[in-house]
N, C-alpha and C. Protein backbone atom coordinates (compact mmCIF):
# COMPACT_ATOMS: atom_id res chain seq x y z
N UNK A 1 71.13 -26.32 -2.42
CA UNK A 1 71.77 -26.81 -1.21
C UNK A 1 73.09 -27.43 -1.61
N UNK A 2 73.94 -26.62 -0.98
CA UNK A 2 75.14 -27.81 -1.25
C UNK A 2 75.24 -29.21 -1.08
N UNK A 3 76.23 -29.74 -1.69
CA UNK A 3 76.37 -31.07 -1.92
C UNK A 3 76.94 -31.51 -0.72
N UNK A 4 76.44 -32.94 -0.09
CA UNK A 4 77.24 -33.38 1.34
C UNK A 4 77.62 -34.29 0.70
N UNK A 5 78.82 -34.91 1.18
CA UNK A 5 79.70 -35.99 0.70
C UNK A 5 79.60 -37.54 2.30
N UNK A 6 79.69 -38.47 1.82
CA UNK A 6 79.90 -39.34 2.65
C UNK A 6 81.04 -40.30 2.17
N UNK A 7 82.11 -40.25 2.97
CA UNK A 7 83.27 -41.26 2.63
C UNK A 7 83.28 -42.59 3.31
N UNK A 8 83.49 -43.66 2.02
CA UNK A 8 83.48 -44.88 2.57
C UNK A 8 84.38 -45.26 3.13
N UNK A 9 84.04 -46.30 4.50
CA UNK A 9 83.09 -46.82 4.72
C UNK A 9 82.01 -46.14 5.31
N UNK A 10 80.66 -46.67 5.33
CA UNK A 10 79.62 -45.94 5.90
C UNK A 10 78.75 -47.12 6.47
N UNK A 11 77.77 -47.00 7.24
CA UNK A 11 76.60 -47.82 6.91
C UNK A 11 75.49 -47.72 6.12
N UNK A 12 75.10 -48.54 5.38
CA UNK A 12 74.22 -47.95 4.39
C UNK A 12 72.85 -47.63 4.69
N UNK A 13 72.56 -48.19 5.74
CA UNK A 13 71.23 -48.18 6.81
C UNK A 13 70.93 -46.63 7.16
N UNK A 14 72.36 -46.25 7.78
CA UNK A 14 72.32 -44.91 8.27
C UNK A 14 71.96 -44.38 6.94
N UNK A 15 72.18 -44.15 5.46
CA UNK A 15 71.08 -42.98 4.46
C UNK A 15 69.98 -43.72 4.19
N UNK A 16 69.46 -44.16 4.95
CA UNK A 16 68.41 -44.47 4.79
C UNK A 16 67.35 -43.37 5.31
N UNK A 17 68.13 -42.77 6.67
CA UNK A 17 67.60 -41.58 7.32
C UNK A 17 68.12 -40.08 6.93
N UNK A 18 68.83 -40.24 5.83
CA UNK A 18 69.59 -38.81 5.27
C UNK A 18 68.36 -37.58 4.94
N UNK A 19 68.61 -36.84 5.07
CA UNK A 19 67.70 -35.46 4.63
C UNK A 19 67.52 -35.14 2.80
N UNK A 20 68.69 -35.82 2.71
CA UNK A 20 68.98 -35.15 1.38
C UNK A 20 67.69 -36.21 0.89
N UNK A 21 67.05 -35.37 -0.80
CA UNK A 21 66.39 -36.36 -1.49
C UNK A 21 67.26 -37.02 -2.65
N UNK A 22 68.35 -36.72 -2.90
CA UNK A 22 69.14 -37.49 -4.33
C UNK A 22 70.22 -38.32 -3.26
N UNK A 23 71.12 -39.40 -3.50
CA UNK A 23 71.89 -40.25 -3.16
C UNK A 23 72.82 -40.07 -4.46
N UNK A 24 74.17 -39.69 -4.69
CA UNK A 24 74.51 -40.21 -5.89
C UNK A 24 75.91 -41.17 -5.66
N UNK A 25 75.82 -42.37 -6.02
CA UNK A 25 76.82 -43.15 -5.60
C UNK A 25 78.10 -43.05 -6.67
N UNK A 26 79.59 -42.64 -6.20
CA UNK A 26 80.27 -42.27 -6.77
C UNK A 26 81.83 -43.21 -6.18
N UNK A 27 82.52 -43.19 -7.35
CA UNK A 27 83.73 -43.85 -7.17
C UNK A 27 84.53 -43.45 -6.09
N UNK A 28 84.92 -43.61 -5.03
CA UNK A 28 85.95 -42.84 -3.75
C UNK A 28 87.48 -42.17 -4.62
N UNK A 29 87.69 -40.90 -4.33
CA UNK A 29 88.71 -40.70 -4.66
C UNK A 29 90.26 -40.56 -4.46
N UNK A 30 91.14 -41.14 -5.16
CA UNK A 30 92.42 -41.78 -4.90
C UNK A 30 93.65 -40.30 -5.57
N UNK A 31 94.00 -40.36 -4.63
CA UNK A 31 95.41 -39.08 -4.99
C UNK A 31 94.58 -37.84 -5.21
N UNK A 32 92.84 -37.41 -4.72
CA UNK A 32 92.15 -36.52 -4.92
C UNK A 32 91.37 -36.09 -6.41
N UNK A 33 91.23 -37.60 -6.95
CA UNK A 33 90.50 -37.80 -8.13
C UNK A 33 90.18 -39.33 -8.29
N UNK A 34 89.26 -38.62 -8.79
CA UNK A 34 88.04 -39.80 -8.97
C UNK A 34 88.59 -41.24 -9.93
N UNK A 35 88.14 -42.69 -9.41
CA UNK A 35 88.87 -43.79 -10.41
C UNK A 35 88.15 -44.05 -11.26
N UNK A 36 87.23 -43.71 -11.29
CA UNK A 36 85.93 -44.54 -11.64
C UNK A 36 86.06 -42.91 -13.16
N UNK A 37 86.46 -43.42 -14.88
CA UNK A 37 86.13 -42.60 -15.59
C UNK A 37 84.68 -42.12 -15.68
N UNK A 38 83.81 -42.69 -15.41
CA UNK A 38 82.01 -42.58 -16.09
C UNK A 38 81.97 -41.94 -14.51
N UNK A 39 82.38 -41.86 -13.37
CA UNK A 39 82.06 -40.56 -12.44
C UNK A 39 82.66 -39.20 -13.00
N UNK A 40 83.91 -39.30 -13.34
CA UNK A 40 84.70 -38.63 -14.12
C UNK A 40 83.81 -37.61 -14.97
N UNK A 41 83.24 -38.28 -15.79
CA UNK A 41 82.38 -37.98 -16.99
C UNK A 41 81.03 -36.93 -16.93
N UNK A 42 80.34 -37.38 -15.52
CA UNK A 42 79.36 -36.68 -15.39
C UNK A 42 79.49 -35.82 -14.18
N UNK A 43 80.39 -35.38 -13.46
CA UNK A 43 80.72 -35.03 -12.19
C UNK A 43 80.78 -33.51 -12.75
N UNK A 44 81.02 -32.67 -13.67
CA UNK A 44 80.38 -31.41 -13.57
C UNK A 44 78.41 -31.45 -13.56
N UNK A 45 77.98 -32.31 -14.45
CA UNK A 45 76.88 -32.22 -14.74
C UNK A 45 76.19 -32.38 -12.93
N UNK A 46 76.32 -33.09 -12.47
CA UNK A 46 76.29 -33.35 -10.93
C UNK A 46 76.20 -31.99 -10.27
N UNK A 47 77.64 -31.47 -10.18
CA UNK A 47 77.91 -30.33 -9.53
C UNK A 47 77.16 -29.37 -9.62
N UNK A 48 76.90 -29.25 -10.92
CA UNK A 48 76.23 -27.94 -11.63
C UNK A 48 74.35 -28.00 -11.06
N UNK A 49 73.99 -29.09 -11.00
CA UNK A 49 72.60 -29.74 -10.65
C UNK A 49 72.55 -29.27 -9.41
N UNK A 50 73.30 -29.93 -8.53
CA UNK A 50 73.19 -30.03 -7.11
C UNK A 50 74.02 -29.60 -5.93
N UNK A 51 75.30 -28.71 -6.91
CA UNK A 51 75.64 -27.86 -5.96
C UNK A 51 75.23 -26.36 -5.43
N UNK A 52 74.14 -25.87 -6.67
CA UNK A 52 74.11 -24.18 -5.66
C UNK A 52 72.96 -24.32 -4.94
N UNK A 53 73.30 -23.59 -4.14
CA UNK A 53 71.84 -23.34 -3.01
C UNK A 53 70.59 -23.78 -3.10
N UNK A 54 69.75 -22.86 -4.72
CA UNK A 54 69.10 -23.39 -4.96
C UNK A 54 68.41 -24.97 -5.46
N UNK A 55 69.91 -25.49 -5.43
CA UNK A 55 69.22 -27.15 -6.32
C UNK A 55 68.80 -28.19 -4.96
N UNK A 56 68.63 -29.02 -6.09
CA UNK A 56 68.19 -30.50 -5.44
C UNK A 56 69.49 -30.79 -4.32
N UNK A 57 68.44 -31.40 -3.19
CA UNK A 57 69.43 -31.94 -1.99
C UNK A 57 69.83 -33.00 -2.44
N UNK A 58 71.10 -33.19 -2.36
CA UNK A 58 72.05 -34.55 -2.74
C UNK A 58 73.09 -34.75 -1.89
N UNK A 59 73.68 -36.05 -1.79
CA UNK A 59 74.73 -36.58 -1.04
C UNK A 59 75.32 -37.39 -1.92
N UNK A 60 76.59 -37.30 -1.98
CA UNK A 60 77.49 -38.26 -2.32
C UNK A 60 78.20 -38.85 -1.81
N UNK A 61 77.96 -40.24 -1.71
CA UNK A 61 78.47 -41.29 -0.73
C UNK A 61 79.35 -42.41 -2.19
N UNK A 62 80.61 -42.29 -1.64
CA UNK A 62 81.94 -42.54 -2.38
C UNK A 62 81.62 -44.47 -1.63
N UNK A 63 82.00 -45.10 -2.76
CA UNK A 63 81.50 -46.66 -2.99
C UNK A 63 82.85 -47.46 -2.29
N UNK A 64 83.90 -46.79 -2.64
CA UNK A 64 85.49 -47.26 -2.16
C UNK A 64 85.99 -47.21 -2.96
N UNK A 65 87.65 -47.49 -2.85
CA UNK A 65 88.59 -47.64 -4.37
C UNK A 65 87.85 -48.70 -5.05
N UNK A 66 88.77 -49.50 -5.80
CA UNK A 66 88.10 -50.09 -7.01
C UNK A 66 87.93 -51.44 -6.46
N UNK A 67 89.25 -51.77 -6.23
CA UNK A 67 89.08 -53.28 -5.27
C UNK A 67 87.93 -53.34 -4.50
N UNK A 68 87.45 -52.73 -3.33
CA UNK A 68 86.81 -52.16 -3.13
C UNK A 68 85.78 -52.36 -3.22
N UNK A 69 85.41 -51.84 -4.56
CA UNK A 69 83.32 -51.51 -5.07
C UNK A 69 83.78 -52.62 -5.76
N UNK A 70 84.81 -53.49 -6.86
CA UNK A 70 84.40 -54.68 -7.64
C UNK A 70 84.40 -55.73 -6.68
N UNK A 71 84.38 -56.22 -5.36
CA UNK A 71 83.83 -57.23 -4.87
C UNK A 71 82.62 -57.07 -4.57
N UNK A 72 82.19 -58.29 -4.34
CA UNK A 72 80.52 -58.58 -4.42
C UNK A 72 79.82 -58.08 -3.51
N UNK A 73 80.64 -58.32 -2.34
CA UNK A 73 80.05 -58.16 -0.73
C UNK A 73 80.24 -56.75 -0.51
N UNK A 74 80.77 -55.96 -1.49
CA UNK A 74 80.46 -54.12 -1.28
C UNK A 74 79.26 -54.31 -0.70
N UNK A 75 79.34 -53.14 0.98
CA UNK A 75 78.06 -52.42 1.31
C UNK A 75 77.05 -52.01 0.69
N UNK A 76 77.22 -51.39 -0.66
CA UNK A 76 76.27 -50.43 -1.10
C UNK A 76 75.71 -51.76 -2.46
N UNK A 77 76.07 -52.85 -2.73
CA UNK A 77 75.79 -53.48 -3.07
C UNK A 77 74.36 -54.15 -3.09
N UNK A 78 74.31 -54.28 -1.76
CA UNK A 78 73.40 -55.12 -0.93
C UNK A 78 72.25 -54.26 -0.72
N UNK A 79 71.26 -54.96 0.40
CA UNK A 79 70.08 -53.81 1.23
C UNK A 79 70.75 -52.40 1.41
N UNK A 80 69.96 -51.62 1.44
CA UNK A 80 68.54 -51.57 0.98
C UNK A 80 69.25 -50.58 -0.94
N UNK A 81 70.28 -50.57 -1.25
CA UNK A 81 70.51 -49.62 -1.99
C UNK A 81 71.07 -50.26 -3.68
N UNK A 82 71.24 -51.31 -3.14
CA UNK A 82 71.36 -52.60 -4.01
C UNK A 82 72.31 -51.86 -6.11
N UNK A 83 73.38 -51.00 -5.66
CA UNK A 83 74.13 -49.72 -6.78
C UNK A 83 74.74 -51.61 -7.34
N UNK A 84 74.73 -50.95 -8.43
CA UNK A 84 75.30 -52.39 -9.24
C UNK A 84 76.53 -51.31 -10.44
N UNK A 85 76.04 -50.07 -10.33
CA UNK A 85 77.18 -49.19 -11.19
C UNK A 85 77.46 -48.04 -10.63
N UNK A 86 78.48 -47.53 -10.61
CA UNK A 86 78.84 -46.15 -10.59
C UNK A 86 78.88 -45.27 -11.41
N UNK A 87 78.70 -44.00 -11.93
CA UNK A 87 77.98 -43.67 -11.12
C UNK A 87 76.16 -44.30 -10.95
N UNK A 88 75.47 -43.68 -9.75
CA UNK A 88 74.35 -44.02 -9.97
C UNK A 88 73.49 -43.01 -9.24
N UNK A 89 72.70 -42.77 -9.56
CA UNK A 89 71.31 -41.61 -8.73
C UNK A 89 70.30 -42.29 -8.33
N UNK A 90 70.04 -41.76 -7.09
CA UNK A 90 68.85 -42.51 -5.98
C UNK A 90 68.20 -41.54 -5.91
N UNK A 91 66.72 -41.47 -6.07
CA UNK A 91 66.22 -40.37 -5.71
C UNK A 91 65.10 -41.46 -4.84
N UNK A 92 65.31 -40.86 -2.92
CA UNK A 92 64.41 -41.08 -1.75
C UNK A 92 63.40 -40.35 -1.89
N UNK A 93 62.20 -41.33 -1.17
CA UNK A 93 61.11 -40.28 -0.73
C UNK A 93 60.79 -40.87 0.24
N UNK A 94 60.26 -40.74 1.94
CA UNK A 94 60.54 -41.18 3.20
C UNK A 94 61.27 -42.86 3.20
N UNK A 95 62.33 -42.37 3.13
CA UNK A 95 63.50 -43.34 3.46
C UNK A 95 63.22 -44.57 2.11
N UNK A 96 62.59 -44.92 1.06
CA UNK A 96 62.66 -45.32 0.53
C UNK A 96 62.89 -45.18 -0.76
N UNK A 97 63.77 -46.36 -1.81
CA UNK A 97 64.46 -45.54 -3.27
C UNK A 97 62.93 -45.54 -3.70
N UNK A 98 62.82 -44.52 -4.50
CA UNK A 98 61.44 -44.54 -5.57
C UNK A 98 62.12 -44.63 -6.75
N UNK A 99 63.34 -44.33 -7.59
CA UNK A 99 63.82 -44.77 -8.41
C UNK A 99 65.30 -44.53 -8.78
N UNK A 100 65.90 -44.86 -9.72
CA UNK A 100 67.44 -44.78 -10.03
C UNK A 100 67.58 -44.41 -11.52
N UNK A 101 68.86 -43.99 -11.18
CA UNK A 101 69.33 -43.52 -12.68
C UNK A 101 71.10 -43.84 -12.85
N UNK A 102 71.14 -45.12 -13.91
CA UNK A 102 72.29 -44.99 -13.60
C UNK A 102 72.86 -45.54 -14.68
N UNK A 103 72.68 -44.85 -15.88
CA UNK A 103 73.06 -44.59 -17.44
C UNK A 103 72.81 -43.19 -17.93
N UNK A 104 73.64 -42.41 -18.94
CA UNK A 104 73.04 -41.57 -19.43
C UNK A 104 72.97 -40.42 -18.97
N UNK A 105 73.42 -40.60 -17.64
CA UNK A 105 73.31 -39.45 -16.76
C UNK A 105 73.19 -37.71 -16.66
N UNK A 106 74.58 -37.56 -18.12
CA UNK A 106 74.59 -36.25 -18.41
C UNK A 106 73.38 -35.45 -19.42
N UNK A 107 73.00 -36.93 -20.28
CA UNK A 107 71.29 -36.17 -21.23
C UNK A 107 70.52 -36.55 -20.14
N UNK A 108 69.86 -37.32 -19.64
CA UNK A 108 69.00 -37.37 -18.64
C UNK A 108 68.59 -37.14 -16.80
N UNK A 109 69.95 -36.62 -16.83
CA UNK A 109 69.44 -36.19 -15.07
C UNK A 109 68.43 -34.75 -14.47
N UNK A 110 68.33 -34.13 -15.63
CA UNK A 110 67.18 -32.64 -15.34
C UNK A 110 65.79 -33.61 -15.41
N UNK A 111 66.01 -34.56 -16.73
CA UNK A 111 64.51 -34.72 -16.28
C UNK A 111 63.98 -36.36 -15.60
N UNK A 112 64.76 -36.95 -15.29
CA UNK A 112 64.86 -37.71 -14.04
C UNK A 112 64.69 -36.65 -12.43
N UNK A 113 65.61 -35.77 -12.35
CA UNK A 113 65.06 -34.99 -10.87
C UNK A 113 63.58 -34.49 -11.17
N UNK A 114 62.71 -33.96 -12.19
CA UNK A 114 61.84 -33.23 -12.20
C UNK A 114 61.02 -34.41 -12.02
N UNK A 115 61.26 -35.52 -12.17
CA UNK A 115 60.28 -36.49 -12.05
C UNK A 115 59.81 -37.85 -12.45
């Protein structure tokens, strides 16, 4: 399934009801690239996962510029999604996180989705 994107701002309440099962929280991009290097870093590995047809449903919901995601009171900060890094992987199961991944991303995200 292709990848859906959500640009910040958002409410974070609203993916709470998203379809997709992965969340991956990613740096917003400025002049049409990413600020955040460590999104930078793993953003083929991402693509390649969860962009063809066949893969895992994912959304990427962009955190803000930098100012932005480094204040405290960031949205995605808080309830219910509580991202303390970028990038980061949410994997939902009825509307709730069952777990995260948000180190390491490029050796460990095949077998974090499998389970």
């Amino acid at each position: 399934m292709p990848l859906r994107e959500v640009e910040f701002p958002s409410d974070p309440k609203d993916l709470a009801h998203a379809k997709e099962q992965f969340l991956i929280f990613y740096s917003s991009r400025v002049n049409g690239q990413l600020w955040c290097p460590d999104c930078v870093a793993v953003d083929r590995t991402i693509q390649d996962t969860f962009g063809p047809e066949d893969g895992p449903s994912a959304v990427i919901v962009y955190v803000g510029r930098k100012p932005e995601w480094k204040t405290p009171s960031n949205i995605f900060r808080g309830e219910p999604w509580q991202v303390t890094s970028v990038p980061t992987v949410i994997k939902v199961e009825d509307s709730k996180v069952t777990s995260r991944l948000d180190s390491e991303i490029n050796a460990l995200l095949a077998t974090f989705i499998r389970g």
